[in-house]
Structures are given as structure tokens and as C-alpha cells.
Protein backbone atom coordinates (compact mmCIF):
# COMPACT_ATOMS: atom_id res chain seq x y z
CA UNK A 1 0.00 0.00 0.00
CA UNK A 2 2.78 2.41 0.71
CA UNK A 3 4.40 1.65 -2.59
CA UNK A 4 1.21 2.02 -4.39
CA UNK A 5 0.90 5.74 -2.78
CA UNK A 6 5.09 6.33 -3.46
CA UNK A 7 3.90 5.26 -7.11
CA UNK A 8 1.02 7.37 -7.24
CA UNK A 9 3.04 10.28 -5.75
CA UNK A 10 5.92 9.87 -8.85
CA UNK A 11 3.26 9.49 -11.52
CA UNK A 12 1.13 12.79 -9.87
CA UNK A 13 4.55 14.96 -10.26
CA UNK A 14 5.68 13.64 -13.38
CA UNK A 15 2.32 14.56 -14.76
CA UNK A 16 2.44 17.89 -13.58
CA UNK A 17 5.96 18.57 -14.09
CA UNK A 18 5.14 17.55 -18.09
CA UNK A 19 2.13 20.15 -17.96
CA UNK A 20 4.22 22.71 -16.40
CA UNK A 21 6.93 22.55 -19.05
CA UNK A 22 4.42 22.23 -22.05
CA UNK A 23 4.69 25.91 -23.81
CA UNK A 24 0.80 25.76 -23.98
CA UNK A 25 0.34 25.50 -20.31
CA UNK A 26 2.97 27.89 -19.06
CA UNK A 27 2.29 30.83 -20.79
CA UNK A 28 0.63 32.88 -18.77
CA UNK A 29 -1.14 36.18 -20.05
CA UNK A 30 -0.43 39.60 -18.96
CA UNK A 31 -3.12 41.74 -20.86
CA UNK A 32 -1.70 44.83 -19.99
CA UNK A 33 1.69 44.24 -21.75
CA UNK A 34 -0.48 42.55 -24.39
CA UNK A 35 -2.09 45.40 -25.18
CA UNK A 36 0.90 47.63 -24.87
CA UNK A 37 2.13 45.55 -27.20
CA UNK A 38 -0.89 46.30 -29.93
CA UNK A 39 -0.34 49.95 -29.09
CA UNK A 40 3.60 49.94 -30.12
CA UNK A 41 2.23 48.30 -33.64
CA UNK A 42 -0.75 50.48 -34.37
CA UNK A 43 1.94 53.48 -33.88
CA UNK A 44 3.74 51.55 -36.78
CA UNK A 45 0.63 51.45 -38.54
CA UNK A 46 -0.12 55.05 -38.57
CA UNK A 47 3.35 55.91 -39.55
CA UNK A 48 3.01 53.73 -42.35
CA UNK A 49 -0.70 55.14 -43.56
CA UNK A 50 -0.37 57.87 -46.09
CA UNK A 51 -1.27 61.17 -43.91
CA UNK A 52 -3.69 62.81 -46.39
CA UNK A 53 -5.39 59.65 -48.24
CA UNK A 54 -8.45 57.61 -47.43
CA UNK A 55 -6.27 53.99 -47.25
CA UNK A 56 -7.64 51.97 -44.35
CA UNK A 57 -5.29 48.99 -43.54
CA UNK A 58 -6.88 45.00 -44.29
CA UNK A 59 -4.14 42.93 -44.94
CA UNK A 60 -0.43 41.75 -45.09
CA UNK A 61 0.66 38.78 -46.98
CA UNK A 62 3.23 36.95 -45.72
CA UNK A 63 7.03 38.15 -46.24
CA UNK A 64 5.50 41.52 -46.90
CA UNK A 65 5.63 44.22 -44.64
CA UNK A 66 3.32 46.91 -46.19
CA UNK A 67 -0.94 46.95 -45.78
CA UNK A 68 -2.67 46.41 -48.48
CA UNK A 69 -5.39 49.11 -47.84
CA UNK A 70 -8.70 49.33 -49.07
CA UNK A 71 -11.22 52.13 -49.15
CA UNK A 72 -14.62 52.99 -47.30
CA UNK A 73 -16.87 50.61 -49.15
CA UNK A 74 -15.00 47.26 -47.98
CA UNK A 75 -16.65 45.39 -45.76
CA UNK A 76 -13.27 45.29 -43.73
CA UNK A 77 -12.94 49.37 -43.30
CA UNK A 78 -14.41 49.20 -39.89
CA UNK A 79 -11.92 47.65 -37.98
CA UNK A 80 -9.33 50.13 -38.43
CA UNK A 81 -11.10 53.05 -36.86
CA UNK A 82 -12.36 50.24 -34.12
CA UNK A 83 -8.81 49.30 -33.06
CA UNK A 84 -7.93 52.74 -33.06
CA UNK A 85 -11.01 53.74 -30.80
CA UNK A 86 -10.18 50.35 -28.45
CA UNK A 87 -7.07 51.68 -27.91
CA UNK A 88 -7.96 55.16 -26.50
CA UNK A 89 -10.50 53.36 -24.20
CA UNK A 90 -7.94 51.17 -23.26
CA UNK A 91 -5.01 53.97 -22.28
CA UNK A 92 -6.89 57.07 -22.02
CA UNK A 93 -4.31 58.84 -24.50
CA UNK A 94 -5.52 61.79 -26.79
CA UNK A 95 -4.06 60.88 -29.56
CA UNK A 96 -5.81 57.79 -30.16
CA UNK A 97 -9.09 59.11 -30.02
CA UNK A 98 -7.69 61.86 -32.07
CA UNK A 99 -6.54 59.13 -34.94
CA UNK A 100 -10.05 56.95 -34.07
CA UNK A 101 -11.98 60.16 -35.00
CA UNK A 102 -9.78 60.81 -38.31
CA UNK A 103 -10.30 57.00 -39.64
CA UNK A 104 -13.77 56.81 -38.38
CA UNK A 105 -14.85 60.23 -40.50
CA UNK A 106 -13.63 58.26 -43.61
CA UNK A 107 -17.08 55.98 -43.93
CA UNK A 108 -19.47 58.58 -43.54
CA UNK A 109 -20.42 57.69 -47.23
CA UNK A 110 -21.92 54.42 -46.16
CA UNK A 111 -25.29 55.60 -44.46
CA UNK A 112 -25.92 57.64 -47.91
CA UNK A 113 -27.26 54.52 -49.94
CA UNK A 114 -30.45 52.67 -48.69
CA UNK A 115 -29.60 48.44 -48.52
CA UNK A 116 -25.71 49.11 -49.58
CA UNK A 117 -24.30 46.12 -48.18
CA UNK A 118 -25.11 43.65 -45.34
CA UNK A 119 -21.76 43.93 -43.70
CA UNK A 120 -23.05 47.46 -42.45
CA UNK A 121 -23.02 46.13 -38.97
CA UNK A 122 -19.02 45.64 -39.08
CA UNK A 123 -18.58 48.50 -40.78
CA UNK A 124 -20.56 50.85 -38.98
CA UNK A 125 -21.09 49.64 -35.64
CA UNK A 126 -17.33 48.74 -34.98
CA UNK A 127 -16.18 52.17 -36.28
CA UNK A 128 -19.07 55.00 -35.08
CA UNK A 129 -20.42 52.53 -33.01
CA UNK A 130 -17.94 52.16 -30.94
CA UNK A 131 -17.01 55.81 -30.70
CA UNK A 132 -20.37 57.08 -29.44
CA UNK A 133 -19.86 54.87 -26.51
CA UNK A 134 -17.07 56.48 -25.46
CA UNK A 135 -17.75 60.24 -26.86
CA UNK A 136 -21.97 60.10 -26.69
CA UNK A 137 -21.29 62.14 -29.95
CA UNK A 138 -24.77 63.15 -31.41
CA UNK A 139 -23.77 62.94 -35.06
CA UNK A 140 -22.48 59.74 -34.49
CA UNK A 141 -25.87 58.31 -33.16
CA UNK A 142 -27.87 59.71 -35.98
CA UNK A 143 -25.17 57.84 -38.25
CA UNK A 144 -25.88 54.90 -36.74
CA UNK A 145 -29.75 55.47 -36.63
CA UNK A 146 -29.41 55.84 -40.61
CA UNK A 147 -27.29 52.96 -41.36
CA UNK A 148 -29.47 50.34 -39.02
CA UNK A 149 -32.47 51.24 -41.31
CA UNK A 150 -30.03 50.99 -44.35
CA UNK A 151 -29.33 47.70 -43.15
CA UNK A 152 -33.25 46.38 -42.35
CA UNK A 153 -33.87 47.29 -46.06
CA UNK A 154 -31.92 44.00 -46.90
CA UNK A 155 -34.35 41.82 -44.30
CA UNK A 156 -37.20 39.35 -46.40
CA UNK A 157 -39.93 39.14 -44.09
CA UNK A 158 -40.74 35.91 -45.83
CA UNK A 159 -37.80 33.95 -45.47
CA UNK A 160 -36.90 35.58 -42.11
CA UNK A 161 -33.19 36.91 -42.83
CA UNK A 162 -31.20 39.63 -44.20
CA UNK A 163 -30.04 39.27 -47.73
CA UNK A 164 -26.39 38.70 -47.79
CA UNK A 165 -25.29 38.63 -51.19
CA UNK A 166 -27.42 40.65 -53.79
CA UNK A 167 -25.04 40.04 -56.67
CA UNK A 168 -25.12 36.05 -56.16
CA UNK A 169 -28.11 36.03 -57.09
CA UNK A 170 -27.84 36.47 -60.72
CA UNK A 171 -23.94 35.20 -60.18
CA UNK A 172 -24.98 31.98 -58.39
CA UNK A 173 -28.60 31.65 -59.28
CA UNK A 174 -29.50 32.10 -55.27
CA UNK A 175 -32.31 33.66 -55.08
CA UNK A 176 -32.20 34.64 -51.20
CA UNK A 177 -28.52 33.39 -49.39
CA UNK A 178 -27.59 34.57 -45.80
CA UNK A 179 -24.22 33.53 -44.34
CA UNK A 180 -23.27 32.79 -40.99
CA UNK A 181 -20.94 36.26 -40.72
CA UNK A 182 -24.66 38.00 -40.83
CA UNK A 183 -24.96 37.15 -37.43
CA UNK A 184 -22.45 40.05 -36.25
CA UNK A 185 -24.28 42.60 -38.31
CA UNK A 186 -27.16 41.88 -35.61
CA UNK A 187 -25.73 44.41 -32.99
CA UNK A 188 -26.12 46.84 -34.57
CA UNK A 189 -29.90 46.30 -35.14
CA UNK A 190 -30.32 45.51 -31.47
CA UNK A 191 -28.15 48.90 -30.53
CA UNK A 192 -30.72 50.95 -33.12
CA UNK A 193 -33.89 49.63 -31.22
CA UNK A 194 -32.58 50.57 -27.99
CA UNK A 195 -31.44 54.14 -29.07
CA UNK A 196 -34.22 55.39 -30.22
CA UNK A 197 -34.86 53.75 -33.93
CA UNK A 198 -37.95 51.84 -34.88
CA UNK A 199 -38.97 48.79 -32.48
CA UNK A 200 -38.65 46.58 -35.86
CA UNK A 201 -35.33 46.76 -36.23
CA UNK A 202 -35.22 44.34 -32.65
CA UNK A 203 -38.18 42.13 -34.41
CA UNK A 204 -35.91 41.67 -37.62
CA UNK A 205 -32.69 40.53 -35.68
CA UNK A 206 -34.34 38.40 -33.15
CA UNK A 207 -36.04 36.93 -36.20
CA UNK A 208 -32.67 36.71 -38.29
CA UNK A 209 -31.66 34.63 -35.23
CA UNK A 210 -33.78 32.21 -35.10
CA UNK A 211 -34.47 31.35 -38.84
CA UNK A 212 -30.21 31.14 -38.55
CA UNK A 213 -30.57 28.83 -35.52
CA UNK A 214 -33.39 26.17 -37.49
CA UNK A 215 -31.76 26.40 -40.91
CA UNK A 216 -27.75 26.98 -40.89
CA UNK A 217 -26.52 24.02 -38.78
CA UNK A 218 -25.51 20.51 -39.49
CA UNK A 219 -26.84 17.44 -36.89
CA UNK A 220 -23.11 18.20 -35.43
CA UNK A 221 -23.96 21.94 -34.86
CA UNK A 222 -21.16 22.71 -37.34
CA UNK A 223 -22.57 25.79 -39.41
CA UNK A 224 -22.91 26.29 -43.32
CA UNK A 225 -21.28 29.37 -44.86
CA UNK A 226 -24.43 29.98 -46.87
CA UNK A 227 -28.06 28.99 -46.71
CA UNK A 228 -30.05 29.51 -49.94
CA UNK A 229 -33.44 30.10 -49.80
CA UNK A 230 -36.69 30.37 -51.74
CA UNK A 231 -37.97 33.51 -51.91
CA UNK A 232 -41.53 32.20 -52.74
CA UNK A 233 -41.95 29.54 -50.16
CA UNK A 234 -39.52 31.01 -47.93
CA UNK A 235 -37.83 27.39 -47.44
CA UNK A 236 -34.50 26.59 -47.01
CA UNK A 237 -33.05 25.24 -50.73
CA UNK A 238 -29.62 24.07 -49.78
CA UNK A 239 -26.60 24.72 -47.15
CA UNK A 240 -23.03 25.39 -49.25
CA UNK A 241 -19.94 26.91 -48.61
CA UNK A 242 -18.12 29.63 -50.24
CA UNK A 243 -14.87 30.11 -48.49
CA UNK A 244 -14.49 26.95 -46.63
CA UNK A 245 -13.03 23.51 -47.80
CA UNK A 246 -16.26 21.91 -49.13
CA UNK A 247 -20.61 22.36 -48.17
CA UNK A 248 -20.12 19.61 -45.62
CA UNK A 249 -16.80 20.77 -44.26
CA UNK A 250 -17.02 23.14 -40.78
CA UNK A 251 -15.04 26.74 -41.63
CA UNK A 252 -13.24 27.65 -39.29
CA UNK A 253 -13.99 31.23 -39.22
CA UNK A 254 -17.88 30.62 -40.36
CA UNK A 255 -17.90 28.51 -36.86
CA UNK A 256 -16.29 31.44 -34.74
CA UNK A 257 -19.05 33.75 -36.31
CA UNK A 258 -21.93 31.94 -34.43
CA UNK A 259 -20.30 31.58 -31.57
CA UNK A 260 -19.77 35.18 -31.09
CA UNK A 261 -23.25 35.78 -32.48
CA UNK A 262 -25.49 33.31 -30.64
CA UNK A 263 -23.53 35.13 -27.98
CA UNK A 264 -24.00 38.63 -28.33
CA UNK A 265 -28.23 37.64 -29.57
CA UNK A 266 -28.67 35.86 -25.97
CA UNK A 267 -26.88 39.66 -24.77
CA UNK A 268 -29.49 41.60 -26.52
CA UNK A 269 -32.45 39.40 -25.88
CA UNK A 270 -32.32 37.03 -23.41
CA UNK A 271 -33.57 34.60 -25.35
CA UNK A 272 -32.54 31.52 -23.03
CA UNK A 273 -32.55 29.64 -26.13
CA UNK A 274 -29.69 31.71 -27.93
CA UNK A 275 -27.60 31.19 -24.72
CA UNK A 276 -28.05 27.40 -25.38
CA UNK A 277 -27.26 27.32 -29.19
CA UNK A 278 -24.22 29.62 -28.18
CA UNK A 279 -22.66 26.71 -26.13
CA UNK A 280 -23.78 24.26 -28.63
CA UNK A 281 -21.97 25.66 -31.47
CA UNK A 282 -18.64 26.64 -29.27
CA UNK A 283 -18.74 22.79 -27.81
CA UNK A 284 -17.90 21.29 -31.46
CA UNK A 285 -15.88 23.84 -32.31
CA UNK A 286 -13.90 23.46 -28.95
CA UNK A 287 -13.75 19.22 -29.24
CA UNK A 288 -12.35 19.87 -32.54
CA UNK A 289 -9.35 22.14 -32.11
CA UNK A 290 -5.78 21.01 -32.40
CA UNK A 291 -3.60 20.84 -29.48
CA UNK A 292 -2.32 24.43 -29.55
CA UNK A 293 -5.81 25.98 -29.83
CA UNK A 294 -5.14 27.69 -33.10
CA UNK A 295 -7.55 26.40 -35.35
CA UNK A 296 -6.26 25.18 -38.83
CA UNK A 297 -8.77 27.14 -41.78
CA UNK A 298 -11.11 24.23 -41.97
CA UNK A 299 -11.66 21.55 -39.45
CA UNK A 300 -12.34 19.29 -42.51
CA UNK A 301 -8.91 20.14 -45.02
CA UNK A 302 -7.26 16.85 -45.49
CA UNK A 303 -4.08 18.97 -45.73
CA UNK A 304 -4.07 18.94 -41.45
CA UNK A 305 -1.97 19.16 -40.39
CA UNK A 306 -0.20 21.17 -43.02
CA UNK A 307 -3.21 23.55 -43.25
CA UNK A 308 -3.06 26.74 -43.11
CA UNK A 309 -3.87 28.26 -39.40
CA UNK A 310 -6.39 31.15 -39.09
CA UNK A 311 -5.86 33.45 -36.29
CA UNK A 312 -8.60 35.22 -36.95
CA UNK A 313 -10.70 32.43 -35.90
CA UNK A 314 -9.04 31.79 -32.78
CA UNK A 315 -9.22 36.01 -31.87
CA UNK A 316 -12.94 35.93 -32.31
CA UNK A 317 -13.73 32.67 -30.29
CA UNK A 318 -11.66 33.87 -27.55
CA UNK A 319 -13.55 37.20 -27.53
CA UNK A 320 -16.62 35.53 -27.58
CA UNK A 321 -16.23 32.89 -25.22
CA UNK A 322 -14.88 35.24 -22.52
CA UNK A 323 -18.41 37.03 -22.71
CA UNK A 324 -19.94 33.82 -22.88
CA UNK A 325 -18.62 32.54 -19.59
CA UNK A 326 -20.32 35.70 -17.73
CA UNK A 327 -23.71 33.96 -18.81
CA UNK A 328 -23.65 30.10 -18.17
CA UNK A 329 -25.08 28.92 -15.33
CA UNK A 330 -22.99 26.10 -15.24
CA UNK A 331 -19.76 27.84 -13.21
CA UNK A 332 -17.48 24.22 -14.07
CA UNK A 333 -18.53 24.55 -17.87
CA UNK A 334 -17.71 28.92 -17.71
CA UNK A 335 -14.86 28.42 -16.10
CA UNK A 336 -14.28 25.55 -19.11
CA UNK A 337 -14.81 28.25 -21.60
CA UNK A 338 -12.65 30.96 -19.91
CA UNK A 339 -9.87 29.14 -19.66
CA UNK A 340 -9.80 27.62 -23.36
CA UNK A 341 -10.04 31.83 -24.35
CA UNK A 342 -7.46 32.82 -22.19
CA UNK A 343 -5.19 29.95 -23.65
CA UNK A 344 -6.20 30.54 -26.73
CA UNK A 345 -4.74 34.56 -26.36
CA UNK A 346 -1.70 33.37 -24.53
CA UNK A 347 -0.98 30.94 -27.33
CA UNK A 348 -1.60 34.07 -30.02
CA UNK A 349 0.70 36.55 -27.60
CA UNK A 350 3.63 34.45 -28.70
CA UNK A 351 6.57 35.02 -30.68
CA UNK A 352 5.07 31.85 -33.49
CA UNK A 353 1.84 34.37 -33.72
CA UNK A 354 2.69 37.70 -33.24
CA UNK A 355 4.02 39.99 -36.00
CA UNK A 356 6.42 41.66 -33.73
CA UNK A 357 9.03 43.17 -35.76
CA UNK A 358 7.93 41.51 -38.91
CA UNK A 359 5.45 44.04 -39.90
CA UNK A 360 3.36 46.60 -38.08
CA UNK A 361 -0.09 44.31 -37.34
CA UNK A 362 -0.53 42.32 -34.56
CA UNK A 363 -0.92 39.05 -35.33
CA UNK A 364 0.31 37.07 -38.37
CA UNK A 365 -1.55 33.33 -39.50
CA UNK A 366 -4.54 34.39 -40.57
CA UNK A 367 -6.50 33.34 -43.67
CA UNK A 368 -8.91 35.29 -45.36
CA UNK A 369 -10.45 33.68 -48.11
CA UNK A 370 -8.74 30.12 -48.90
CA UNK A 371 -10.47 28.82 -52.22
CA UNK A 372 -9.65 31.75 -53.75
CA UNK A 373 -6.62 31.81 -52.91
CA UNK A 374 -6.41 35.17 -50.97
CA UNK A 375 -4.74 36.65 -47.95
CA UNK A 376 -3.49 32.91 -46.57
CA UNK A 377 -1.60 33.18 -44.02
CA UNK A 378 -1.65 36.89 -43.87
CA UNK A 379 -1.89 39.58 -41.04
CA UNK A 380 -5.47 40.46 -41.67
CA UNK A 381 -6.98 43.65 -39.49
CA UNK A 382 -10.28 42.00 -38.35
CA UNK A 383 -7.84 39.05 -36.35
CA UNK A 384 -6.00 42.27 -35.08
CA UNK A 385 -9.58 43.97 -34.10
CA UNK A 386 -11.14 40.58 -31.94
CA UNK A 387 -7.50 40.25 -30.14
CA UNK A 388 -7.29 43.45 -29.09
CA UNK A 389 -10.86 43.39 -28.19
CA UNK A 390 -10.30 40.43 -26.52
CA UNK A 391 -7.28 41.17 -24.20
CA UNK A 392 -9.98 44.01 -23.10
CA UNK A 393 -11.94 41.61 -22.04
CA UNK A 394 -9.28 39.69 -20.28
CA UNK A 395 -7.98 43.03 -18.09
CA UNK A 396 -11.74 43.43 -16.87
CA UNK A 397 -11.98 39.92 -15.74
CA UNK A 398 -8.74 40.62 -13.86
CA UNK A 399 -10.18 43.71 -12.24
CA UNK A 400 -13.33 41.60 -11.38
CA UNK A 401 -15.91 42.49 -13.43
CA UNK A 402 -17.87 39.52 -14.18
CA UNK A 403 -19.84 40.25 -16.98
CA UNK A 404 -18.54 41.92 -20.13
């Protein structure tokens, strides 16, 4: 018996000597020299932007150090002026709210045609959004007034969704198709209804919701990219993919998207049944990552474990499931869920994931859209936006706030 217990005692500190050493384990995260960190880079950034032009940074491919930059109308331009206003809540300093305001300006354009593009949500409520809640800026709440209605003007009250896509449906022969990312332009109709727009605009994104919830998921609760549907029945036609591996295959991004949207509906509603879904889609996505957290760009690529990585996807589950884990009752599965984000971050605030001195973003080992062969394994600026976002998240769990 006492050589059973001696046995027991060498195999107890073995184990936890092995866990200790494993990088994955011992990293521990310091947000606040994390988000230094993004501050020394976005200072790179600006130097780097062209003073009097419009350019708003998206992506680096790899071995370049440059942005490729992109105007206004891209459903990326939002995250720029986002980052920017994250870090002035996040210091306090002048002259990010200064450079926030300057990039933010830029996509006033956007609220001036009715229905211009689903992705208003990112676009707007990332940029102007997020600066009214810090500034309570008047013009920047009748912006966002303007573009939530632009936005409903996309919703089919008989299928129950926004339209995602209006040019696939000559290019694609869809005649209605809603993808999963739709689910993060939802905050912005929830904010609109809540801030003095029409009541609707809550009706239309609770409704988005659940038609998303009954018709985008697989048995597994893996999610389609795209869900065609008839516009005269209203009926789902068909699930398919358009930037993951194959229509059965679970994207890795597409996945992260419901997570963080389930997430932020059950927020805005408390709708118990979003809160469920939310842990439903996060579980397979969770029981499905490799063993450094990082997810490869589809769970399904036979290339695995030669895949490309996507960062992005790993920055936007971690935000997600750190809000997440202020909801579920179940304190051993939230505590579950914040530790697999806060891994997650301290696995991305290494030297194999951060751009450091390679070039001025944040992150690198990212992919943007793989079957066409664009920005893989690239620094792309909305991975930048959820880890900075993130890492927020992360100091105000440290300070004890519980819900975020």
C-alpha cells in the first residue's frame, strides 16, 4: 500500500511537471503588456498610412511588410477606426481618439445609400459605433440610426433573414442566401432599437436569429457558410460553402461567427434559447481544435496538419467565449470556456503568432479567403480587431468584473 501511494506520488509529479513545461500550459497572459504591445504596432501602422489619403489597412501577406489598404466601401474598413477607438478606451491617451476620429470620419459615405451592403453592422457599428460609446457624440448616433435602417432594407420578411449577397443572385442563381458572418451585423440592429430607432429593427434581428438557428446548422452543430433560400416559399433550398473547404466541411472562421453571435443575440435578448445554441456551437468547435488551440482554416482540409492556421478564428472565439462565460449557469462549464479563451490569447501573444518586428499588425496566421486563394496566411486587421478586443476583455476579468 505504501508503494502504491510512493507510485502514485511519482506518476502525480511527473504529470504535472510535463504540464508545467508544455509551452501551452505555461504561458501565462499579462493583458496589460499585451495590449501595450498592440499599441507599439498600431503606432507603426499610422506611420506607415499615407497622412492625407483615405487607405484603411486590411491585410499583409506573408514576407511583406506593407498593408494592403482598401477604401470605405469594404466590408473590412471598420476595424481600423475600431482598433484605433479600443485603444484610446484602453489607455486614455488623446491621440488615439484623435486618430479613431480621423479613420472613423472616412465611412461617412456608407449611411448615404439605402440596402448598400449587409456587412453594415461591421462597418458601422465597430467604427461610429464604438465611438459614441465612449464620446456620446450626437452625429455619431444619428449615423448609426441611418445605417441600421439601411441595413433592415436588406431583411425578407418571408424567409426571415437579411439578404447577404445581392449580386449572387444572378452570379450563383441564389435567389435569397444569408451567411453565418450576418450574425455580427445583428448588434447593430439591437443597438438601433434601444437608441431610439424603430422597435422593428429588434423584431428583424431576433427573427434573423432564429431562422439562422433552425436552418444553418448541421446534426453536429457545425454551421454552413451559406443557406439559400426560396424567396416564394420562404424554405431553405440548400446549405453550401463559399470560403471553406467543401458544403459539408465546418469553416473555421464561419464557426467562430456563431459563436460570437449566438452570444451577443442571448446579450441583446435574453432569449434563453440563444444562450443554449451559443454553447452548442462553441462545444464542437472546442472538441475539434488542435492541441495548440489555433484552429487550422477548416476543421475538414485533409491537408491537417499542413493547413493553413487562421488566427482570426481563434481572436474571435476567444472574444466571444470570454463574454460567454459571464452567462452560463454552469460555473465548471464557464470556467471551461474561460480558460480555453485565455489559452487561446496566450498561445496568439507568442513570438510563433505575433508579427512583432515583422510588420506593423498584430498578429500574423490568418486566412482570409482560402479557395480563392487570398490573404493565406496573412496579417489580416479583423484578427487584429477581436484580439485586441479580446485582451480588453481579459484586463476586466482581472479587475473583477464579471460580466462583459
Amino acid at each position: 500500500m505504501i508503494k502504491t501511494l510512493k507510485q502514485r506520488r511519482v506518476i502525480t509529479f511527473l504529470s504535472f511537471s510535463l504540464v508545467s513545461l508544455s509551452p501551452l500550459y505555461a504561458q501565462t497572459l499579462n493583458a496589460d503588456k499585451e495590449i501595450h504591445y498592440c499599441e507599439q504596432q498600431a503606432s507603426k501602422t499610422l506611420l506607415q498610412l499615407p497622412p492625407l489619403s483615405n487607405d484603411l489597412p486590411r491585410s499583409i501577406d506573408g514576407g511583406k511588410t506593407t498593408w494592403r489598404c482598401t477604401d470605405y466601401a469594404d466590408w473590412c474598413s471598420g476595424f481600423w477606426p475600431g482598433i484605433l477607438w479600443n485603444l484610446y478606451a484602453s489607455t486614455g491617451k488623446s491621440a488615439w481618439k484623435m486618430a479613431a476620429e480621423k479613420y472613423t470620419a472616412q465611412l461617412k459615405p456608407l449611411v448615404n445609400h439605402s440596402g448598400f451592403d449587409h456587412d453594415l453592422g461591421f462597418m458601422i457599428f465597430n467604427s461610429f459605433g464604438r465611438g459614441y460609446q465612449l464620446t456620446k457624440r450626437t452625429t455619431y448616433h444619428q449615423l448609426l440610426l441611418a445605417a441600421a435602417d439601411s441595413l433592415a432594407t436588406l431583411y425578407n420578411p418571408k424567409i426571415g433573414t437579411i439578404l447577404s449577397w445581392p449580386k449572387m443572385v444572378q452570379k450563383m442563381g441564389w435567389p435569397h442566401n444569408t451567411i453565418i458572418d450576418n450574425m455580427m451585423n445583428l448588434e447593430l440592429l439591437f443597438w438601433a432599437s434601444k437608441h431610439g430607432g424603430d422597435k422593428k429593427l429588434y423584431d428583424i434581428a431576433v427573427k434573423h436569429a432564429q431562422t439562422t438557428l433552425h436552418n444553418h446548422f448541421r446534426s453536429d452543430y457545425s454551421a454552413y457558410h451559406v443557406v439559400v433560400y426560396d424567396t416564394i416559399s420562404g424554405k431553405r433550398i440548400k446549405g453550401v460553402t463559399h470560403q471553406g473547404y467543401d458544403d459539408n466541411s465546418m469553416w473555421a472562421r464561419g464557426q467562430a461567427w456563431a459563436i460570437y453571435g449566438f452570444t451577443m443575440c442571448y446579450r441583446e435578448s435574453k432569449d434563453p434559447a440563444f444562450l443554449t445554441f451559443a454553447q452548442k456551437v462553441a462545444d464542437v468547435y472546442l472538441d475539434r481544435l488542435p492541441e495548440d488551440l489555433i484552429p487550422f482554416w477548416d476543421f475538414n482540409d485533409p491537408a491537417i496538419p499542413h493547413a493553413a492556421k487562421d488566427a482570426s478564428a481563434a481572436c474571435i472565439t476567444a472574444s466571444a467565449l470570454l463574454e460567454l462565460y459571464g452567462y452560463v449557469k454552469d460555473r465548471r462549464k464557464a470556467r471551461q470556456y474561460k480558460s480555453k479563451a485565455i489559452k487561446m490569447l496566450s498561445q496568439l501573444s507568442t513570438s510563433k503568432y505575433q508579427s512583432g518586428d515583422t510588420n506593423p499588425a498584430f498578429l500574423l496566421h490568418s486566412t482570409g479567403n482560402h479557395p480563392a486563394g487570398t490573404e493565406i496566411d496573412a496579417s489580416i486587421i479583423y484578427a487584429d480587431y477581436y484580439y485586441l478586443e479580446a485582451l480588453m476583455r481579459v484586463k476586466k476579468l482581472q479587475a473583477g468584473v464579471k460580466k462583459i
